[in-house]
C-alpha atoms as a PDB file:
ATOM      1  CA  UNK A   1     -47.068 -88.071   9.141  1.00  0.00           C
ATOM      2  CA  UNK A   2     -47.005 -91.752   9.969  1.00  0.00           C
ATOM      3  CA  UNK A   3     -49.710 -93.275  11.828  1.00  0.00           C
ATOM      4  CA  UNK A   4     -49.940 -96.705  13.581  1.00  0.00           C
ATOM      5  CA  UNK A   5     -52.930 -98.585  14.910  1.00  0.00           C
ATOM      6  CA  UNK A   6     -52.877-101.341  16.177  1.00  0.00           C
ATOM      7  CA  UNK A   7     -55.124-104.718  16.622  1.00  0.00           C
ATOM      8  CA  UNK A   8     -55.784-107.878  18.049  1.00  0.00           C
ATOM      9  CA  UNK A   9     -55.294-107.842  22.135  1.00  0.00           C
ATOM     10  CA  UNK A  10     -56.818-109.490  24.700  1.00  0.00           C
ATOM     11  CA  UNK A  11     -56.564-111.906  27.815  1.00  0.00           C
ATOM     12  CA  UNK A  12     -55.932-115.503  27.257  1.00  0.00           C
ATOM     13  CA  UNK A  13     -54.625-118.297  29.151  1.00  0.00           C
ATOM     14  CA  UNK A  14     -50.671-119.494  29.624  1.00  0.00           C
ATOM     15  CA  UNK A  15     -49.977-121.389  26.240  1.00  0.00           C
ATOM     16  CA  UNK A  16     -52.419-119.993  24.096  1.00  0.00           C
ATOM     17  CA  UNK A  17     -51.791-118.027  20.844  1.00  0.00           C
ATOM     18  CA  UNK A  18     -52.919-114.378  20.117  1.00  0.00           C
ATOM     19  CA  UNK A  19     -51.761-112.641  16.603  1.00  0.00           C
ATOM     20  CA  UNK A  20     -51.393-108.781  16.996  1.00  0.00           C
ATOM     21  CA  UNK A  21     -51.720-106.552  13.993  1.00  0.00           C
ATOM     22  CA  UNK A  22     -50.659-103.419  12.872  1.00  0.00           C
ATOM     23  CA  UNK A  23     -51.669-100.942  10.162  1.00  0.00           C
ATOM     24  CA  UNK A  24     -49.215 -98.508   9.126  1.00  0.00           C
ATOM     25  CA  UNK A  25     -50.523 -95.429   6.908  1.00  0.00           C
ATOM     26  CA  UNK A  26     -48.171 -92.512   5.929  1.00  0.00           C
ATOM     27  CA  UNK A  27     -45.286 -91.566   4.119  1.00  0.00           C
ATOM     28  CA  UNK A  28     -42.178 -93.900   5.881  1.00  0.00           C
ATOM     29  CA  UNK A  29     -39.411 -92.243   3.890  1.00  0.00           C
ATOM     30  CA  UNK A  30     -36.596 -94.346   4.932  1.00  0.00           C
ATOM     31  CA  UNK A  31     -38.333 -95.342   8.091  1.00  0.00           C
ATOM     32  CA  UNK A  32     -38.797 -98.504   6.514  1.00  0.00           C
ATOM     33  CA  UNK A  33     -38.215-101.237   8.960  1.00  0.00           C
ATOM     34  CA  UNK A  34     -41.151-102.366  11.605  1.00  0.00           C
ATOM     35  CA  UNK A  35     -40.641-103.888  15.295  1.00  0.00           C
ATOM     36  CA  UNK A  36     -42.926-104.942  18.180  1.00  0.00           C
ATOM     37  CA  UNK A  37     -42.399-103.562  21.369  1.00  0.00           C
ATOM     38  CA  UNK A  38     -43.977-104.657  24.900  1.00  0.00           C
ATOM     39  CA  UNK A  39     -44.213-102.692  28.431  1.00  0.00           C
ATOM     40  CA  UNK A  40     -44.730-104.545  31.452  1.00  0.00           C
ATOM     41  CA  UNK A  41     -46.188-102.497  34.277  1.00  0.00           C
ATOM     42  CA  UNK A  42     -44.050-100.795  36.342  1.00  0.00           C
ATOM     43  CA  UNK A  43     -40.987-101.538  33.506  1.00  0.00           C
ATOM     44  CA  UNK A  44     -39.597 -99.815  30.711  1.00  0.00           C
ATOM     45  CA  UNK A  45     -40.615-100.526  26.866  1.00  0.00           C
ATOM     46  CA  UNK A  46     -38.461-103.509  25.509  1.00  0.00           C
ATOM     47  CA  UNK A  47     -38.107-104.223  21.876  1.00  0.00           C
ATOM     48  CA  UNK A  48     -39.666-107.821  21.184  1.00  0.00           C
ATOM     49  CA  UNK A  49     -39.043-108.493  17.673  1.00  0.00           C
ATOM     50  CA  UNK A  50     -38.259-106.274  14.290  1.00  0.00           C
ATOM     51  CA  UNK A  51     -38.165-106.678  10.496  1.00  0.00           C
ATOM     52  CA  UNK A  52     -36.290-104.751   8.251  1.00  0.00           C
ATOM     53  CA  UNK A  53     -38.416-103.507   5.106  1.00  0.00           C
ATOM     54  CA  UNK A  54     -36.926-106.709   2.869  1.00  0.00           C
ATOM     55  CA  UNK A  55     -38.109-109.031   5.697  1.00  0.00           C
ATOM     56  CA  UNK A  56     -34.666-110.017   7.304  1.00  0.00           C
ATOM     57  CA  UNK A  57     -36.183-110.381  10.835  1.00  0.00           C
ATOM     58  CA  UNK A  58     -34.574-110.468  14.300  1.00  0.00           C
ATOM     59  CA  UNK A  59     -36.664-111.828  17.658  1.00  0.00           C
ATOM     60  CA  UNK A  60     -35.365-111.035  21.722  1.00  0.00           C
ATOM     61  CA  UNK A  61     -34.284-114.416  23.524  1.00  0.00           C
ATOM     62  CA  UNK A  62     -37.051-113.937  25.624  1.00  0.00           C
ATOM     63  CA  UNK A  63     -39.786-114.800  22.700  1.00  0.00           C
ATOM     64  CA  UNK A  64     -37.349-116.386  20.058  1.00  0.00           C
ATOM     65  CA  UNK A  65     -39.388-119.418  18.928  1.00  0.00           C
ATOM     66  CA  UNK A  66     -42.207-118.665  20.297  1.00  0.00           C
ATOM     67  CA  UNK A  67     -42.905-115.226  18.508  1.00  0.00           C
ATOM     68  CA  UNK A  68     -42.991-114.324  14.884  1.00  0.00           C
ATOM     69  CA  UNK A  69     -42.861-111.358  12.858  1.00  0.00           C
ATOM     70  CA  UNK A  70     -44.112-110.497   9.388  1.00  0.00           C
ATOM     71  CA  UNK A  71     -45.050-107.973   7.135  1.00  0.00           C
ATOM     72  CA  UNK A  72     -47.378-107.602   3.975  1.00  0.00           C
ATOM     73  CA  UNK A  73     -45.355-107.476   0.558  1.00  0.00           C
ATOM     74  CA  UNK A  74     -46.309-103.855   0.623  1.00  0.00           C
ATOM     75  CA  UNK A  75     -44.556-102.605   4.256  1.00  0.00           C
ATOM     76  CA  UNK A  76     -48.381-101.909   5.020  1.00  0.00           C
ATOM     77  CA  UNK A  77     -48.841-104.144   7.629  1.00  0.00           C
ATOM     78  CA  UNK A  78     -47.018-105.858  10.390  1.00  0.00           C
ATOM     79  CA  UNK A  79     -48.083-108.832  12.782  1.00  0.00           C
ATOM     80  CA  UNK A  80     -46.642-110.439  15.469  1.00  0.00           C
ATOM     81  CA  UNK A  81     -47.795-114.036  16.278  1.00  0.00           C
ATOM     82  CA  UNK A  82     -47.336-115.187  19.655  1.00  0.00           C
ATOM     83  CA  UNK A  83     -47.726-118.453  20.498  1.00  0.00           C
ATOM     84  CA  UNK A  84     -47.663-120.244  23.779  1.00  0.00           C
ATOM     85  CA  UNK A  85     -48.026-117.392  25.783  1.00  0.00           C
ATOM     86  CA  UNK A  86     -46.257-116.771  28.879  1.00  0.00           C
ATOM     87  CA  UNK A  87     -47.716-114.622  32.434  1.00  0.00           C
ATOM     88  CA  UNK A  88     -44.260-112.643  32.258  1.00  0.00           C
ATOM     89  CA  UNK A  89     -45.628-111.584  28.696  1.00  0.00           C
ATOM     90  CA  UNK A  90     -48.535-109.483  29.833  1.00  0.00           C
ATOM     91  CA  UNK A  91     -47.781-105.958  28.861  1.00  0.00           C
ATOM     92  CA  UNK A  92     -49.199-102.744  26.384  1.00  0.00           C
ATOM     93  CA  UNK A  93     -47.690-103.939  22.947  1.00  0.00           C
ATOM     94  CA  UNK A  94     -46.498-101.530  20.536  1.00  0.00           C
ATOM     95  CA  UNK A  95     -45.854-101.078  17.006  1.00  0.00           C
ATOM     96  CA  UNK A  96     -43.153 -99.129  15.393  1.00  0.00           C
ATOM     97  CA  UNK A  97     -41.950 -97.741  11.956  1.00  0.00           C
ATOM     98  CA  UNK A  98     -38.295 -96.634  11.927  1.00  0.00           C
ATOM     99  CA  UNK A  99     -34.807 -97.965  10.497  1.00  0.00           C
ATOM    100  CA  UNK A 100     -32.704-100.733  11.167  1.00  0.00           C
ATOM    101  CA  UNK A 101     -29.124-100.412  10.605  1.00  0.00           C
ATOM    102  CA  UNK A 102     -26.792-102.008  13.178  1.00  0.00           C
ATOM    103  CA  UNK A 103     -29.482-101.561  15.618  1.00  0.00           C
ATOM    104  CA  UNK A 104     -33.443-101.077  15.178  1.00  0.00           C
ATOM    105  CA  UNK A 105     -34.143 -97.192  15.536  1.00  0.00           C
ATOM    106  CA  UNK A 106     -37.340 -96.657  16.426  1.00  0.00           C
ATOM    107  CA  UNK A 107     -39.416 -93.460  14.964  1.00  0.00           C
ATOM    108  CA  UNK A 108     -42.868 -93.699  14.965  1.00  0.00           C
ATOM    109  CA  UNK A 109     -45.424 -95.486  17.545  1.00  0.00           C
ATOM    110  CA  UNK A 110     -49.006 -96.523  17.630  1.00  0.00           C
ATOM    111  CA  UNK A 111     -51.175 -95.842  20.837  1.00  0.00           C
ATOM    112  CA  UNK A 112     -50.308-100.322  22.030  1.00  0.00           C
ATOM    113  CA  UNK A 113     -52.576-102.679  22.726  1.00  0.00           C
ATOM    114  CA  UNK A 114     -52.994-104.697  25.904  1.00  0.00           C
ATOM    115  CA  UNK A 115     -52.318-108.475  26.190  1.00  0.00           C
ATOM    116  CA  UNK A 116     -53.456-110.355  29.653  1.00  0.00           C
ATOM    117  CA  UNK A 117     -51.795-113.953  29.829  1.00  0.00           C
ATOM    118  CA  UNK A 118     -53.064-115.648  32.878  1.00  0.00           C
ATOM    119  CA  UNK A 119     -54.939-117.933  34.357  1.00  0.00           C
END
């Protein structure tokens, strides 16, 4: 069994920075890529950025520059930094564990985290 948790939510003002974390325990099997998604209320859950497990990345127009994900060298651990944050990017943010071939799969989730932007 895989399990997610995730860290590092909160409220902050339009064009501030948060970094969101994720711990990922379990055995992945091939599930070895990692993405971020985010779920505005009211919306459905949108992919925001994944990394496959040898760190070729892909980010969603809506965040590319201003988002970044990584992983540890050991597939333990993904982050998402998000810098100058955005009211339209206030959601529950979610980690995932699952495979990326010519699409990102998605397999296993973590419980999300909230993030607030506004002012």
């Amino acid at each position: 069994q895989v399990q997610l948790v995730e860290s590092g939510g909160g409220w902050v003002q339009p064009g501030e920075s948060l970094k969101l974390s994720c711990s990922i325990s379990g055995n992945r099997g091939r599930d070895t890529a990692s993405a971020w998604y985010r779920q505005a209320p009211g919306k459905e859950r949108d992919l925001v950025a994944a990394i496959t497990g040898v760190g070729s990345t892909r980010h969603e127009p809506a965040v590319k520059g201003r988002f970044t994900i990584s992983k540890d060298d050991g597939g333990n651990a993904v982050f998402l930094w998000m810098n100058d944050l955005k009211p339209a990017d206030t959601g529950m943010y979610y980690c995932n564990a699952g495979q990326y071939k010519i699409f990102y799969e998605p397999a296993y989730w973590g419980r999300g985290v909230q993030v607030t932007v506004s002012s």
